[in-house]
C-alpha atoms as a PDB file:
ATOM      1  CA  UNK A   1     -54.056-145.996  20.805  1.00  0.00           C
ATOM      2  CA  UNK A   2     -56.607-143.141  20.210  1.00  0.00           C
ATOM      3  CA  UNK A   3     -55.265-140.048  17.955  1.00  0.00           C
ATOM      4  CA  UNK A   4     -54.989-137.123  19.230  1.00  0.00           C
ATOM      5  CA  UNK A   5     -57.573-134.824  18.891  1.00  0.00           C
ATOM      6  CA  UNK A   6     -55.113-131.494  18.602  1.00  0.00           C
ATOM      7  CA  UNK A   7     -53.449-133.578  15.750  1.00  0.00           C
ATOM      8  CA  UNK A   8     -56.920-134.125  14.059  1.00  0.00           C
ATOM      9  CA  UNK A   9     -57.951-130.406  14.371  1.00  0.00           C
ATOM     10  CA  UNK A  10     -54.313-129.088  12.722  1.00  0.00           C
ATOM     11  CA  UNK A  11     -53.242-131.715  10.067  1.00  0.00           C
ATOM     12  CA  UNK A  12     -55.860-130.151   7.965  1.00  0.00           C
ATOM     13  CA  UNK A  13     -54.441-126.686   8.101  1.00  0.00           C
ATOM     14  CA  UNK A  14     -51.151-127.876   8.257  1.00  0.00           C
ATOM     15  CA  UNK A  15     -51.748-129.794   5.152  1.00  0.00           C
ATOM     16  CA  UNK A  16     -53.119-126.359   3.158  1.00  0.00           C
ATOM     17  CA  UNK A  17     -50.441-124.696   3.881  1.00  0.00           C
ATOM     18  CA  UNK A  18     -47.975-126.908   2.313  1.00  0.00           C
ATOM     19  CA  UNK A  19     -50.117-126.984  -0.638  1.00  0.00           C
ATOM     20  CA  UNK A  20     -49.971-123.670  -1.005  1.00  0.00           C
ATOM     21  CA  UNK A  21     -46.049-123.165  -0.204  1.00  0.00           C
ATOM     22  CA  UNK A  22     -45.939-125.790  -2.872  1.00  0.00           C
ATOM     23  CA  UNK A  23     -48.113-123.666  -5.519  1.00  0.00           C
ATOM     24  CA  UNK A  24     -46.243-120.608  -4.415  1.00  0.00           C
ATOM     25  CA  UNK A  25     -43.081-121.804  -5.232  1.00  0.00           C
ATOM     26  CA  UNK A  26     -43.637-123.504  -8.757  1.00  0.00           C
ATOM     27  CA  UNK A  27     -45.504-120.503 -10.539  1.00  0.00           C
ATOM     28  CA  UNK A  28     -42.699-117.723  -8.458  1.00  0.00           C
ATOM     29  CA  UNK A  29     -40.917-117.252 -11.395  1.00  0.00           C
ATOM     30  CA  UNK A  30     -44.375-116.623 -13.243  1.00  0.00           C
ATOM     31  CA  UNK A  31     -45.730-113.798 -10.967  1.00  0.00           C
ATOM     32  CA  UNK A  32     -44.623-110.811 -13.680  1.00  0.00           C
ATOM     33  CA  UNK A  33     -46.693-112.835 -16.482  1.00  0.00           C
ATOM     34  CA  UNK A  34     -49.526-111.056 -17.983  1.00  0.00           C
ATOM     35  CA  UNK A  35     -53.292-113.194 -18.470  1.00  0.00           C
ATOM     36  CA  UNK A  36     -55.030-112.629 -20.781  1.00  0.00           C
ATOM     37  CA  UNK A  37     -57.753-114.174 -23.293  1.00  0.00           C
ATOM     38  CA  UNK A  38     -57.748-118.135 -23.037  1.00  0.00           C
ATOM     39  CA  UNK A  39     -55.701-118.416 -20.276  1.00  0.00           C
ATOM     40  CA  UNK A  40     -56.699-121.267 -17.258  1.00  0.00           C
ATOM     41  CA  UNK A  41     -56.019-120.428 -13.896  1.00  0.00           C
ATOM     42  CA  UNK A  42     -56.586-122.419 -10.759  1.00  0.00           C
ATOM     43  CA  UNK A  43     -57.643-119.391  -8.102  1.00  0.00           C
ATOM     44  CA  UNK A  44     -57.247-120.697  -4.652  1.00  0.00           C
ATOM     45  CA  UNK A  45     -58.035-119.457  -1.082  1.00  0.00           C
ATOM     46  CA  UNK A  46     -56.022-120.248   2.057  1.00  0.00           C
ATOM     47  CA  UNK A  47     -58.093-121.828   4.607  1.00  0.00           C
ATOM     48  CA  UNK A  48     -61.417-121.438   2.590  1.00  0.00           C
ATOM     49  CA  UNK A  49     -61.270-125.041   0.035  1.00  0.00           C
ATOM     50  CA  UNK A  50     -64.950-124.115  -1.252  1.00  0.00           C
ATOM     51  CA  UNK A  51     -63.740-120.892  -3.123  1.00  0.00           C
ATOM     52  CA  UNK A  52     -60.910-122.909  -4.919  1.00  0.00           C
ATOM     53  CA  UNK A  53     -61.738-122.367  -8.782  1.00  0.00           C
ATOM     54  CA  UNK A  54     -60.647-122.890 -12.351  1.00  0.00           C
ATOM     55  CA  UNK A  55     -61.466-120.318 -15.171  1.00  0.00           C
ATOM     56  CA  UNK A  56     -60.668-119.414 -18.495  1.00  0.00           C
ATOM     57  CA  UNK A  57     -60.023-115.711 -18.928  1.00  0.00           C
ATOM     58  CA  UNK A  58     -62.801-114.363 -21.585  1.00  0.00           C
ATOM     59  CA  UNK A  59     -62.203-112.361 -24.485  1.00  0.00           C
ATOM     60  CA  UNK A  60     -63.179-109.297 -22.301  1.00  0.00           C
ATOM     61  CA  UNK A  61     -60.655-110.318 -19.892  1.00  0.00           C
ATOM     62  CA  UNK A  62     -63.329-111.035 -17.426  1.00  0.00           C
ATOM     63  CA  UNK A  63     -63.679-114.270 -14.831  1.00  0.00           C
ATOM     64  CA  UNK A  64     -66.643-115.295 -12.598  1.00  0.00           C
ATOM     65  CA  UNK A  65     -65.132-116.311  -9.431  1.00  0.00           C
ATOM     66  CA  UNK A  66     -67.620-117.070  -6.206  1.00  0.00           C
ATOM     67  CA  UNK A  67     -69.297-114.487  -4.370  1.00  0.00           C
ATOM     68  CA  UNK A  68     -67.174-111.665  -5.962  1.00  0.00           C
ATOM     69  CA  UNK A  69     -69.202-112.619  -9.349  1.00  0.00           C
ATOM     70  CA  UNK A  70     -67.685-110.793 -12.493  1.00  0.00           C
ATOM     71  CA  UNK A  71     -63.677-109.841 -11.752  1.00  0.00           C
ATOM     72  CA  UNK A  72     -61.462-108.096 -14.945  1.00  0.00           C
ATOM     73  CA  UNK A  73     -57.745-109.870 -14.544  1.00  0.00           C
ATOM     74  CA  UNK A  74     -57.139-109.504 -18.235  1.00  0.00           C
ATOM     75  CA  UNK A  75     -53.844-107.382 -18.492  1.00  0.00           C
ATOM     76  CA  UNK A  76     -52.807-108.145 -15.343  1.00  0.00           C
ATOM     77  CA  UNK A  77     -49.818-109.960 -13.789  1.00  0.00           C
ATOM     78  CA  UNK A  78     -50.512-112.730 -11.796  1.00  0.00           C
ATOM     79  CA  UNK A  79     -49.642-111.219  -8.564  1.00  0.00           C
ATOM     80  CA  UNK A  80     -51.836-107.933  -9.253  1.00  0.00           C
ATOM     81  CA  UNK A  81     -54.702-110.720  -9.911  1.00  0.00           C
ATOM     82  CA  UNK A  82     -53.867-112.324  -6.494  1.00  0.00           C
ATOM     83  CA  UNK A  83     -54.210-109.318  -4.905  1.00  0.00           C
ATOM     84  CA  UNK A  84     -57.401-108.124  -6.704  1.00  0.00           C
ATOM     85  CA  UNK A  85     -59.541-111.086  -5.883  1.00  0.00           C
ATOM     86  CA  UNK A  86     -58.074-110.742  -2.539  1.00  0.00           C
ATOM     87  CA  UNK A  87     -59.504-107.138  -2.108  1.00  0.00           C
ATOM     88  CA  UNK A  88     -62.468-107.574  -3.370  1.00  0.00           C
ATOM     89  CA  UNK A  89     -62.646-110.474  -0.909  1.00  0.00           C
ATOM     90  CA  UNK A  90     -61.498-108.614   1.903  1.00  0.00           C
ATOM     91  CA  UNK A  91     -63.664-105.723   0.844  1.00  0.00           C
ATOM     92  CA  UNK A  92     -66.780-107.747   0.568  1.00  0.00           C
ATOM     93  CA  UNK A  93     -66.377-109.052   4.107  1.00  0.00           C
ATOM     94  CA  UNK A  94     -66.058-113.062   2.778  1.00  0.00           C
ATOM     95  CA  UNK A  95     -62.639-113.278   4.332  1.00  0.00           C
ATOM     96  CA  UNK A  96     -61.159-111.243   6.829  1.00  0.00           C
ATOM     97  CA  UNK A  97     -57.540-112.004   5.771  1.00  0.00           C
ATOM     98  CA  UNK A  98     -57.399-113.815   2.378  1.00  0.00           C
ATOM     99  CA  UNK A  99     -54.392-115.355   0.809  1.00  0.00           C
ATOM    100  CA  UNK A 100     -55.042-115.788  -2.374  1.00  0.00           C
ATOM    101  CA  UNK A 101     -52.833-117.908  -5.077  1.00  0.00           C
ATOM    102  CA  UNK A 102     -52.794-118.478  -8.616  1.00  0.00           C
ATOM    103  CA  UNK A 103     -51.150-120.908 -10.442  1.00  0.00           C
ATOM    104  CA  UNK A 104     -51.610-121.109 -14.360  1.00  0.00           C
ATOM    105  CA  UNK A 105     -52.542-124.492 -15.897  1.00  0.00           C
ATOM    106  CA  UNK A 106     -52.734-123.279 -19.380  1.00  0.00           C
ATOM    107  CA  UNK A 107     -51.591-119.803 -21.086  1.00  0.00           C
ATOM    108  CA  UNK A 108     -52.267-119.419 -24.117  1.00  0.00           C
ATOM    109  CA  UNK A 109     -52.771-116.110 -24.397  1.00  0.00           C
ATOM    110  CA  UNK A 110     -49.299-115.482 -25.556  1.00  0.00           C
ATOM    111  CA  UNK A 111     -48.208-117.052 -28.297  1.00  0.00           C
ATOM    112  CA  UNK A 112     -44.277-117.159 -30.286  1.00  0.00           C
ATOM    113  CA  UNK A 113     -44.687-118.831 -33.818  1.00  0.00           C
ATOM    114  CA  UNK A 114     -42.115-120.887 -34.782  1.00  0.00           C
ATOM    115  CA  UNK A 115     -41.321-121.339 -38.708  1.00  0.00           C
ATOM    116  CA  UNK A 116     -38.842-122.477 -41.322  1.00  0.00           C
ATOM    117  CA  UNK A 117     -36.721-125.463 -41.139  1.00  0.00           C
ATOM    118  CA  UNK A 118     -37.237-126.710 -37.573  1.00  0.00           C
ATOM    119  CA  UNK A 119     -39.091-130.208 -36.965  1.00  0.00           C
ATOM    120  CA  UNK A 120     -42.095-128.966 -35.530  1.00  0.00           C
ATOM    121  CA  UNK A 121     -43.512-125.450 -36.977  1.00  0.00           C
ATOM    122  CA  UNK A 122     -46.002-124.162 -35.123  1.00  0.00           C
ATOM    123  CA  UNK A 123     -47.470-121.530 -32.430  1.00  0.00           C
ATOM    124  CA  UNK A 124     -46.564-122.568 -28.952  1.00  0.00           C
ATOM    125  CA  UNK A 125     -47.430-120.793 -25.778  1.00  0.00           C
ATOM    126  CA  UNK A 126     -45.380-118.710 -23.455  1.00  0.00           C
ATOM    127  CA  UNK A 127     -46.052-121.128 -20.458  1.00  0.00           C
ATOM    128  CA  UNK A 128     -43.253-119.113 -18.139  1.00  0.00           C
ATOM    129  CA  UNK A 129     -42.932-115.075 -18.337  1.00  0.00           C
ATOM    130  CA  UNK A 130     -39.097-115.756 -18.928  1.00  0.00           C
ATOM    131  CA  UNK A 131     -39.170-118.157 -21.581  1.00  0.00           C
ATOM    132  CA  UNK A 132     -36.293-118.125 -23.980  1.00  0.00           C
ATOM    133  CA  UNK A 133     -35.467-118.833 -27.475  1.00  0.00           C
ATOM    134  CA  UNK A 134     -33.429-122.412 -26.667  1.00  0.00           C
ATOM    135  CA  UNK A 135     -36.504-123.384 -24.957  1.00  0.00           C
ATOM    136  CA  UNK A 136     -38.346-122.680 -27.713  1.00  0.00           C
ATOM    137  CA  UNK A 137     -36.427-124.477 -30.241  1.00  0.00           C
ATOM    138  CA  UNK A 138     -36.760-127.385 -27.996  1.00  0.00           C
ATOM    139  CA  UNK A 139     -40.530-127.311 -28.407  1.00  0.00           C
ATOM    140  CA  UNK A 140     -40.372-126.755 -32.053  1.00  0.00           C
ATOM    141  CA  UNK A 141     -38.223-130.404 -32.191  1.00  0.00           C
ATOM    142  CA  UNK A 142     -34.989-128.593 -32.181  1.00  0.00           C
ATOM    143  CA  UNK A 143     -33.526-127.360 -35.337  1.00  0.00           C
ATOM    144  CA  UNK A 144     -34.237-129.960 -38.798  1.00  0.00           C
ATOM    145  CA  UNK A 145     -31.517-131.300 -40.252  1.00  0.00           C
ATOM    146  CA  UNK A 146     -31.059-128.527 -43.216  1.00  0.00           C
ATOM    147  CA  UNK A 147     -31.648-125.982 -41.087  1.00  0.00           C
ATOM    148  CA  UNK A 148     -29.593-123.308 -40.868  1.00  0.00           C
ATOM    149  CA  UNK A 149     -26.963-122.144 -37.546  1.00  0.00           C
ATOM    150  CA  UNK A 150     -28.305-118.443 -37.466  1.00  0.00           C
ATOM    151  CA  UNK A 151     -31.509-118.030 -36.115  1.00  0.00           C
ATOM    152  CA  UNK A 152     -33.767-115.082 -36.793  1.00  0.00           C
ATOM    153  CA  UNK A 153     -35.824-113.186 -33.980  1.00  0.00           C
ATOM    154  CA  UNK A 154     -38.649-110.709 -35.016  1.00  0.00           C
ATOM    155  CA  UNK A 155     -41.200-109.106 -31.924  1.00  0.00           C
ATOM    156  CA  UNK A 156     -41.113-105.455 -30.876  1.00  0.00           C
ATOM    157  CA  UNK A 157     -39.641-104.048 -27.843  1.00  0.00           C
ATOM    158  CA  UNK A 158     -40.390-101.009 -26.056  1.00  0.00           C
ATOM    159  CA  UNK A 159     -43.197-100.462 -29.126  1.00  0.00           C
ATOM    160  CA  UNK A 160     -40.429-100.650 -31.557  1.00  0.00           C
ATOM    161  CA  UNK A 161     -40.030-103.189 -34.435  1.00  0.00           C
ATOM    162  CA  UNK A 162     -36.870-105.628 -33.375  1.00  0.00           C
ATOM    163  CA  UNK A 163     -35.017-107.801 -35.443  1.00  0.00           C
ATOM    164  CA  UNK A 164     -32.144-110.165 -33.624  1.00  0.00           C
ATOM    165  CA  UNK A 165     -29.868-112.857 -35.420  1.00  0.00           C
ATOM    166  CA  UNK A 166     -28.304-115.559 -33.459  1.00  0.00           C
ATOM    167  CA  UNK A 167     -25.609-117.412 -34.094  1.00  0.00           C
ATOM    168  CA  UNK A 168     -26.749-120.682 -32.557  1.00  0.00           C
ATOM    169  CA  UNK A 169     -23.391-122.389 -32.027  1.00  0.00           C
ATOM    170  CA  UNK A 170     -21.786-119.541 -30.889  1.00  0.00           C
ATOM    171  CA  UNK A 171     -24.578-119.083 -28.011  1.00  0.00           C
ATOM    172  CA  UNK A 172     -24.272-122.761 -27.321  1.00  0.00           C
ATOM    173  CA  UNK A 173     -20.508-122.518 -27.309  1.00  0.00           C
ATOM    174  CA  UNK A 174     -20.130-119.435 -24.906  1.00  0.00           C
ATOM    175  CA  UNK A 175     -22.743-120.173 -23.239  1.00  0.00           C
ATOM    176  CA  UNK A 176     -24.300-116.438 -23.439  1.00  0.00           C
ATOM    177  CA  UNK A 177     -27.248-116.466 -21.816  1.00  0.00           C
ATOM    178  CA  UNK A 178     -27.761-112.935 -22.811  1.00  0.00           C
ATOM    179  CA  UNK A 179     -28.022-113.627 -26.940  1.00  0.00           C
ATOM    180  CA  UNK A 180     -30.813-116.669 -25.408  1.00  0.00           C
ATOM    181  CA  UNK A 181     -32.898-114.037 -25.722  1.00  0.00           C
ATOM    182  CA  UNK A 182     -36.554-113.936 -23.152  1.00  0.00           C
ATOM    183  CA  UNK A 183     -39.415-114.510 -25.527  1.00  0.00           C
ATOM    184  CA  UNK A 184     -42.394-112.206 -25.666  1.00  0.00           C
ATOM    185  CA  UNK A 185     -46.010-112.970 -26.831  1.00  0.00           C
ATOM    186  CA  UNK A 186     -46.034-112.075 -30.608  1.00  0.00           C
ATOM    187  CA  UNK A 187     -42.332-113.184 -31.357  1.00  0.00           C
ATOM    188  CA  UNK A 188     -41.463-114.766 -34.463  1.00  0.00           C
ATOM    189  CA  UNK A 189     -38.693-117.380 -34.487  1.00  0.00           C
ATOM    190  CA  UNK A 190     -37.217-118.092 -38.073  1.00  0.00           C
ATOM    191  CA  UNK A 191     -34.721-120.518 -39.004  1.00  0.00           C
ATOM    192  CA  UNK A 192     -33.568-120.775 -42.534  1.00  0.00           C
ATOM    193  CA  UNK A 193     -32.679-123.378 -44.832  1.00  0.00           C
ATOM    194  CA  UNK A 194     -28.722-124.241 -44.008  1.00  0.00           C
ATOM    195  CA  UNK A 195     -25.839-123.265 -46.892  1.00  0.00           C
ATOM    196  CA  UNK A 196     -25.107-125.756 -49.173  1.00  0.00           C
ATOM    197  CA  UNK A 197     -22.225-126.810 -51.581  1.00  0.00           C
ATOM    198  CA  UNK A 198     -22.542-129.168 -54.813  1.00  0.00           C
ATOM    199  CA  UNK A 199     -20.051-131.651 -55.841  1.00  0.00           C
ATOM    200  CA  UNK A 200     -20.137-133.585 -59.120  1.00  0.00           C
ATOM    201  CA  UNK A 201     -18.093-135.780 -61.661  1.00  0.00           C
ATOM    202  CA  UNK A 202     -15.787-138.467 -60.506  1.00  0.00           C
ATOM    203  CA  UNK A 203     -16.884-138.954 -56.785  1.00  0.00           C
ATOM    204  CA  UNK A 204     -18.648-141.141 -55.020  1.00  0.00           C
ATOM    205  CA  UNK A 205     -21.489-139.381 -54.028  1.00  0.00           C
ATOM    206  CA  UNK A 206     -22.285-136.505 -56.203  1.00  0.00           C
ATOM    207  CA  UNK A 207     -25.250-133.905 -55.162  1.00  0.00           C
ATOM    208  CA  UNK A 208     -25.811-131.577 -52.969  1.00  0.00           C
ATOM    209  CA  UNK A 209     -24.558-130.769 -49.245  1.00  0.00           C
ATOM    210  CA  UNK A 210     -25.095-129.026 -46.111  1.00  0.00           C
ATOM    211  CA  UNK A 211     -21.988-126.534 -45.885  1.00  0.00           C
ATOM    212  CA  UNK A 212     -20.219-126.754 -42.703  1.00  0.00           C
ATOM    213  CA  UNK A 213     -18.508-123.722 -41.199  1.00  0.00           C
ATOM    214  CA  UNK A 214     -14.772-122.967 -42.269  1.00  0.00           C
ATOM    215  CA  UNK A 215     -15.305-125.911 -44.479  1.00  0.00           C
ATOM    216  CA  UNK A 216     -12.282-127.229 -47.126  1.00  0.00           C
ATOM    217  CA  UNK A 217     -12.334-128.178 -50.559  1.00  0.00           C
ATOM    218  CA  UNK A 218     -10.586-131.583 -48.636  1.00  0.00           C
ATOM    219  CA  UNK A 219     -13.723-132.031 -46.184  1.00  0.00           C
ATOM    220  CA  UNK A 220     -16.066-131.323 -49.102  1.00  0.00           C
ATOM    221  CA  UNK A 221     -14.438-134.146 -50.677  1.00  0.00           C
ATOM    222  CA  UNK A 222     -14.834-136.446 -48.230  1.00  0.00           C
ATOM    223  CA  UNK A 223     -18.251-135.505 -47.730  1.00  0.00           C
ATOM    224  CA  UNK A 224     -19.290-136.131 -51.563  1.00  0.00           C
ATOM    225  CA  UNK A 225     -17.555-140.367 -50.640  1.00  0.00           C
ATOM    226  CA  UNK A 226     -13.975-139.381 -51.941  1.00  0.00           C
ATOM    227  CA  UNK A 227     -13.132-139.935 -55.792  1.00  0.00           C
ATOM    228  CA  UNK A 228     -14.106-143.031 -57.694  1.00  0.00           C
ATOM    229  CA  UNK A 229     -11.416-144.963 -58.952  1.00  0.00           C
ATOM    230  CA  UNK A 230     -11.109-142.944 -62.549  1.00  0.00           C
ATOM    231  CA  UNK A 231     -11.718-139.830 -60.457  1.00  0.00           C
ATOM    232  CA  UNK A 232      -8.333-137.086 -59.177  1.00  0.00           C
ATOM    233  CA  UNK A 233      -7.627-134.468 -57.033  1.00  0.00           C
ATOM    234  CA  UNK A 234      -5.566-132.475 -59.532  1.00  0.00           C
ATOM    235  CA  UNK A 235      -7.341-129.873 -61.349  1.00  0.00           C
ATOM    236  CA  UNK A 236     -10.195-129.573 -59.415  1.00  0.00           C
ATOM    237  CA  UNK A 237     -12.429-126.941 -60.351  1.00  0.00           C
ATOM    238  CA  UNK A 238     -14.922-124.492 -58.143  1.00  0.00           C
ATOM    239  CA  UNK A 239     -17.828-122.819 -60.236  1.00  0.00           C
ATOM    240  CA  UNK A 240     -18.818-119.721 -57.720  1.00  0.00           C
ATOM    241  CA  UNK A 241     -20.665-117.100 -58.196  1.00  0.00           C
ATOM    242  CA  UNK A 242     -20.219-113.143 -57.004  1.00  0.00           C
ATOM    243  CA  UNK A 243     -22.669-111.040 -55.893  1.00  0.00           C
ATOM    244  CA  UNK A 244     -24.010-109.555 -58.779  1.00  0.00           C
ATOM    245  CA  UNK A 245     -24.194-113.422 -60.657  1.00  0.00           C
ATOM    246  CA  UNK A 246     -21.439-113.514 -62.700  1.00  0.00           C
ATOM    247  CA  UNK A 247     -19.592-117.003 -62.824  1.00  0.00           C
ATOM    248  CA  UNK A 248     -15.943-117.139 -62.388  1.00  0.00           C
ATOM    249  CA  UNK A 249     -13.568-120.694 -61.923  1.00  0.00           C
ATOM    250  CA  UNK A 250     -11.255-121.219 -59.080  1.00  0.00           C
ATOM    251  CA  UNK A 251      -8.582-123.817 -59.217  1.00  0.00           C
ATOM    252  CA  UNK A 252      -8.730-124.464 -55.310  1.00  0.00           C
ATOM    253  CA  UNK A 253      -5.969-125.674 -53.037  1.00  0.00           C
ATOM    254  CA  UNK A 254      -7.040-128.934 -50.860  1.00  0.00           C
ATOM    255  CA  UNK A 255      -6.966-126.742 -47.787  1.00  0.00           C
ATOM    256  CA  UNK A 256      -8.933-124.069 -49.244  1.00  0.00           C
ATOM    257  CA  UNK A 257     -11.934-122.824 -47.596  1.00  0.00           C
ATOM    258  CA  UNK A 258     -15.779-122.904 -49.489  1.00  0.00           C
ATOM    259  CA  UNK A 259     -18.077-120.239 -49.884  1.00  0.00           C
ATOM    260  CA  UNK A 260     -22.069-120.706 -50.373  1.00  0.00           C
ATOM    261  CA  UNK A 261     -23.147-122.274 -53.569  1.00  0.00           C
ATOM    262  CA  UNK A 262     -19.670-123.181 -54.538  1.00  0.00           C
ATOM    263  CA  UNK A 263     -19.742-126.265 -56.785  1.00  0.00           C
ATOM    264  CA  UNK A 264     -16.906-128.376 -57.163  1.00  0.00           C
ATOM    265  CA  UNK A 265     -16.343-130.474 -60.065  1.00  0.00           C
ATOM    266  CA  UNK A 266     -13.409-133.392 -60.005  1.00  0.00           C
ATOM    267  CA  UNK A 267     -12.304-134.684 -62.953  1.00  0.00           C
ATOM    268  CA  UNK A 268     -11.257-137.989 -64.263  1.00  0.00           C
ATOM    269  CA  UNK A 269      -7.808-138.600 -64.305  1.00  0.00           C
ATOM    270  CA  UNK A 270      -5.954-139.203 -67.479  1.00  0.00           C
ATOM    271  CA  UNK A 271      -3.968-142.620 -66.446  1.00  0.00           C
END
């Protein structure tokens, strides 16, 4: 059975276009991100295969795309880029009615640096214009072990200096997608080293631990392994420390609650 030839003549087209619905739809949520130096874009051109191009956006901003030559898309979205190269197209008489899309393989022009206890410090790119801190962590290897449940946001907004802490359990919690703040290029993510408590004498495992939230003299206990088998409970003491470094002891109830730093010592027991 011979093909038809209508079928040969629009496959082709019909093929393009789904290529380019396709592009269209995975970089929609990207249109409102701004290129900029080091940034590679694929630059295509419904219809016309031969002008489909990839180019990295030069320190000047500039890109060399066929038969428009030199084209400045530095600083602009990615949707006023489209519809640059498509005027200057248009203008130039190469197409009468270009559609031109743009989908970003690599942006690296924005950067958010990610530091302190996480298990992957580093500069990562903004690869989506709505990017937000969880995703971020994520690419950092999530929070490290000793890290700390408040995490610290610096950038500027509006040409301001901004500085946001975020409770990470609460977000996670609530599920507030407002305090999972978007990212901008120039952010700094900071997550510090986790509050700890120190237990020593008669227990198990004396040293030092990461202090849970609301945690009790009890869970601190059972944290450190218990007592040994000389160690008690009674007279337990708590060595803390006030604001302006003076040492005071506590005798703490069981259900008592810790405070940073607080270091618990458990005595042996008499009989």
């Amino acid at each position: 059975m011979r093909p038809n030839p209508a079928s040969r003549i629009w496959l082709p087209v019909i093929v393009s276009l789904l290529v380019l619905l396709l592009s269209r739809a995975a970089v929609a949520a990207d249109t409102d991100y701004v290129l900029g130096a080091g940034d590679v874009i694929r630059i295509s051109v419904f219809q016309n295969p031969d002008l489909t191009t990839e180019a990295r956006v030069a320190e000047s901003g500039n890109i060399s795309f066929p038969l428009i030559g030199t084209i400045a898309l530095g600083g602009s979205t990615i949707q006023q880029a489209e519809q640059l190269i498509a005027g200057r197209l248009k203008k130039g008489g190469f197409v009468i009615r270009p559609q031109v899309n743009i989908l970003p393989l690599e942006l690296k022009s924005s950067q958010v640096a990610v530091l302190g206890r996480v298990n992957r410090a580093g500069r990562f790119p903004l690869e989506t214009a709505n990017a937000r801190l969880s995703e971020m962590l994520a690419a950092a290897g999530g929070v490290a072990e000793d890290g700390s449940d408040v995490v610290v946001l610096l950038g500027s907004r509006g040409g301001k200096p901004f500085r946001r802490e975020i409770d990470l359990p609460e977000l996670f919690g609530r599920g507030d997608r407002e305090a999972d703040m978007v990212l901008q290029g120039g952010d700094v993510i900071f997550v510090g080293r986790a509050e700890t408590f120190y237990i020593y004498g008669e227990v198990q495992r004396p040293g030092a631990f990461r202090l849970s939230r609301e945690m009790t003299v009890m869970q601190a206990l059972a944290t450190g392994g218990g007592t040994t088998a000389r160690g008690t409970t009674k007279g337990l003491q708590i060595h803390r420390r006030d604001e302006i470094g003076r040492i005071s002891v506590v005798e703490p109830r069981l259900s008592d609650h810790l405070q940073p730093n607080d270091v618990i010592f458990v005595r042996e027991s008499l009989f």
